[in-house]
Protein backbone atom coordinates (compact mmCIF):
# COMPACT_ATOMS: atom_id res chain seq x y z
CA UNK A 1 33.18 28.30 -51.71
CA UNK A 2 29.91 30.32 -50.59
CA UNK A 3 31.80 30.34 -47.01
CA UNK A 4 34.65 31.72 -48.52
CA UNK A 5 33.31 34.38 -49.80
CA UNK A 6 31.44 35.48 -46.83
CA UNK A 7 34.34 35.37 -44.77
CA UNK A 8 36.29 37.58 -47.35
CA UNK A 9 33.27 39.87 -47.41
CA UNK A 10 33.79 40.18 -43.25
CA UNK A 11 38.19 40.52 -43.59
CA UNK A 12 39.54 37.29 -42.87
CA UNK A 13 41.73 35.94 -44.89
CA UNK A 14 40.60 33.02 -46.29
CA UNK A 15 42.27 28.98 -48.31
CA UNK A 16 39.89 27.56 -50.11
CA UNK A 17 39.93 23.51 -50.17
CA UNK A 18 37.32 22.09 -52.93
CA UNK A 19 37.49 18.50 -50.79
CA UNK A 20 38.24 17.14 -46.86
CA UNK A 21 41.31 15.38 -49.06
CA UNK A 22 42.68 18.74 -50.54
CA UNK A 23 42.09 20.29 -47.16
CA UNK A 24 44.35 17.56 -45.31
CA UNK A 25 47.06 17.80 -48.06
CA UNK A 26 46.95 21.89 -47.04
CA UNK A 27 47.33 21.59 -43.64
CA UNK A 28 50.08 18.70 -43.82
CA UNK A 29 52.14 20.96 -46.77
CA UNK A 30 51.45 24.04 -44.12
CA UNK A 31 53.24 21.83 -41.35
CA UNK A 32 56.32 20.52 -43.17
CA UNK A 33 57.09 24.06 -44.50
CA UNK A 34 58.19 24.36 -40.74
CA UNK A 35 57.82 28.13 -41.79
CA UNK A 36 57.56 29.54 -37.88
CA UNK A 37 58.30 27.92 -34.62
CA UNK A 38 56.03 28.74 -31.55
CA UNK A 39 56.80 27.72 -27.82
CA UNK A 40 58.95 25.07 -29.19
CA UNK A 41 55.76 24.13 -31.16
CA UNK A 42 55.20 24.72 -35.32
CA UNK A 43 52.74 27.38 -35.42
CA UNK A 44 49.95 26.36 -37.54
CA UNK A 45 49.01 28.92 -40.35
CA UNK A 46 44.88 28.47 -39.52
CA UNK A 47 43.18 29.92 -36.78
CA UNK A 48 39.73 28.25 -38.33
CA UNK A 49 38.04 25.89 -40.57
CA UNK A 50 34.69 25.68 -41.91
CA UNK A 51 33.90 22.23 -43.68
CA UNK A 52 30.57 20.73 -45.08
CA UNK A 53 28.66 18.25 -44.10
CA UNK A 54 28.55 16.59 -47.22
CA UNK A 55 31.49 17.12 -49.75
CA UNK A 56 33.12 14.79 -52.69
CA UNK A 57 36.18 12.37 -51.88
CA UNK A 58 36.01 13.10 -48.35
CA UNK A 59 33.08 14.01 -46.32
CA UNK A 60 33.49 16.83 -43.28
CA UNK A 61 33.18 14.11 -40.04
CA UNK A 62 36.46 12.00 -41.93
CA UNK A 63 38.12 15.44 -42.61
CA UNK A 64 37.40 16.04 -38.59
CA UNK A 65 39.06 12.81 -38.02
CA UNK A 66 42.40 13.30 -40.31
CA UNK A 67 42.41 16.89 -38.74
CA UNK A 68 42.51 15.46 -35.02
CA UNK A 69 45.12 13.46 -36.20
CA UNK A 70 47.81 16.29 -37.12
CA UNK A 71 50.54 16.52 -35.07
CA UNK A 72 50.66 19.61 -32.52
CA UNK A 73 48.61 22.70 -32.77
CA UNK A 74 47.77 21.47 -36.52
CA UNK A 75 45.66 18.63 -34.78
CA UNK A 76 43.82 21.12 -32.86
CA UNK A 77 42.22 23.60 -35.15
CA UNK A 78 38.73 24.09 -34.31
CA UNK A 79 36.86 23.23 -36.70
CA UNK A 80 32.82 24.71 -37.45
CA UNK A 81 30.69 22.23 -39.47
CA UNK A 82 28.13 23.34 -41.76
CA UNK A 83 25.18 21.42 -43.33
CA UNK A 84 21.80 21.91 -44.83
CA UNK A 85 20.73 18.70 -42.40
CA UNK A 86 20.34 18.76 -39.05
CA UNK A 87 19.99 15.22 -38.26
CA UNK A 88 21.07 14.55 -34.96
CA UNK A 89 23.05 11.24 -35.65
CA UNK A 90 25.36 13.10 -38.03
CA UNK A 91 25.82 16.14 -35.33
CA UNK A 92 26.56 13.75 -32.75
CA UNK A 93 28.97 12.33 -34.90
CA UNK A 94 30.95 15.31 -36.09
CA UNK A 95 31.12 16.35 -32.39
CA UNK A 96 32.38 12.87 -31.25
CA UNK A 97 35.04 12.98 -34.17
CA UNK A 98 36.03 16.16 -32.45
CA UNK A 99 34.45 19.24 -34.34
CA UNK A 100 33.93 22.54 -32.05
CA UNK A 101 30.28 23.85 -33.46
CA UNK A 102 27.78 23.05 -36.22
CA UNK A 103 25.94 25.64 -38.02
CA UNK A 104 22.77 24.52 -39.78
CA UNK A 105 22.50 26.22 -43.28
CA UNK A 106 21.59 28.73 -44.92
CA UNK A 107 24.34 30.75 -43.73
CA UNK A 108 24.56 34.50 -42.42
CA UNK A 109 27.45 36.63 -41.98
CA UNK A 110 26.11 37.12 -38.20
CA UNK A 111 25.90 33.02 -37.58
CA UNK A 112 30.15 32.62 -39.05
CA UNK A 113 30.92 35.64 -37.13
CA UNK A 114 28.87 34.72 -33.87
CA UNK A 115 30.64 30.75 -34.17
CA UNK A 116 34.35 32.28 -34.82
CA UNK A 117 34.35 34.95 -31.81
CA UNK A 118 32.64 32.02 -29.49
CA UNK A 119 35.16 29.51 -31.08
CA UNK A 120 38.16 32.12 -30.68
CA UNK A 121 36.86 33.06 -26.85
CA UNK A 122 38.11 29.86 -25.89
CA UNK A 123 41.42 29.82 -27.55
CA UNK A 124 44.65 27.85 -25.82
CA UNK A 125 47.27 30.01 -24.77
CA UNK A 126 49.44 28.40 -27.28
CA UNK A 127 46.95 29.19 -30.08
CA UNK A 128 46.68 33.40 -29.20
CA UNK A 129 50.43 33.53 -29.12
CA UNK A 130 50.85 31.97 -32.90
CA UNK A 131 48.13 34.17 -34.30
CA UNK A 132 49.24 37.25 -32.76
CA UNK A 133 52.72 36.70 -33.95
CA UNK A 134 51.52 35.32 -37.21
CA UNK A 135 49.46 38.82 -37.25
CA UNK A 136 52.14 40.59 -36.48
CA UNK A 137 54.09 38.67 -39.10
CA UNK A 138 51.98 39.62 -42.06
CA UNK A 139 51.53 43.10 -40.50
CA UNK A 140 55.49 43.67 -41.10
């Protein structure tokens, strides 16, 4: 929840999960709402997430795995892992499972800032057009 609050702090808007399992269950309810269509795509509601390392019920390198295993855009959030251990066998194997950057802890506002503008530099096509009409959805 620390992340969170940061990210509040800097204006995004943020969904707290309190578990990988919860976090899942979010972005599968998100993509049966069916709520906007996008290039003929569902438009998935997240532009980010932030996991730990280490969390209960489900630990951030399976949530990386059910993540990459959505359907559609859903699948391809990128997704920033965060951990107080830098051990290079569980970095290598968050990045195999298919996370997008690793931030070792303790956090700053400038290290979640400096990994979402990197992570949003390289944005699909498909991804820029949901969020800007998701932005200008919540903006009407």
């Amino acid at each position: 929840m620390v992340i969170g609050r940061m990210l509040s702090k800097l204006g995004f808007a943020v969904q707290n999960a309190f578990n990988g399992s919860e976090a899942v269950s979010i972005l599968e309810e998100c993509k049966t709402k069916n709520e906007m269509k996008c290039a003929s795509e569902e438009c998935s509601t997240f532009n980010l997430i932030f996991t730990d390392l280490h969390m209960p019920v489900m630990n951030g390198i399976d949530l990386v795995k059910e993540v990459r295993k959505l359907p559609g855009l859903t699948g391809q959030i990128p997704i920033v892992m965060v951990s107080a251990s830098d051990e290079k066998d569980q970095v290598d194997q968050g990045f195999e499972a298919g996370m997008n950057d690793f931030i070792l802890k303790p956090l700053t506002d400038i290290s979640l800032t400096v990994s979402y503008t990197h992570l949003r530099a390289h944005e699909t096509p498909e991804h820029l057009v949901c969020r800007l009409l998701l932005e200008k959805k919540k903006n009407t």
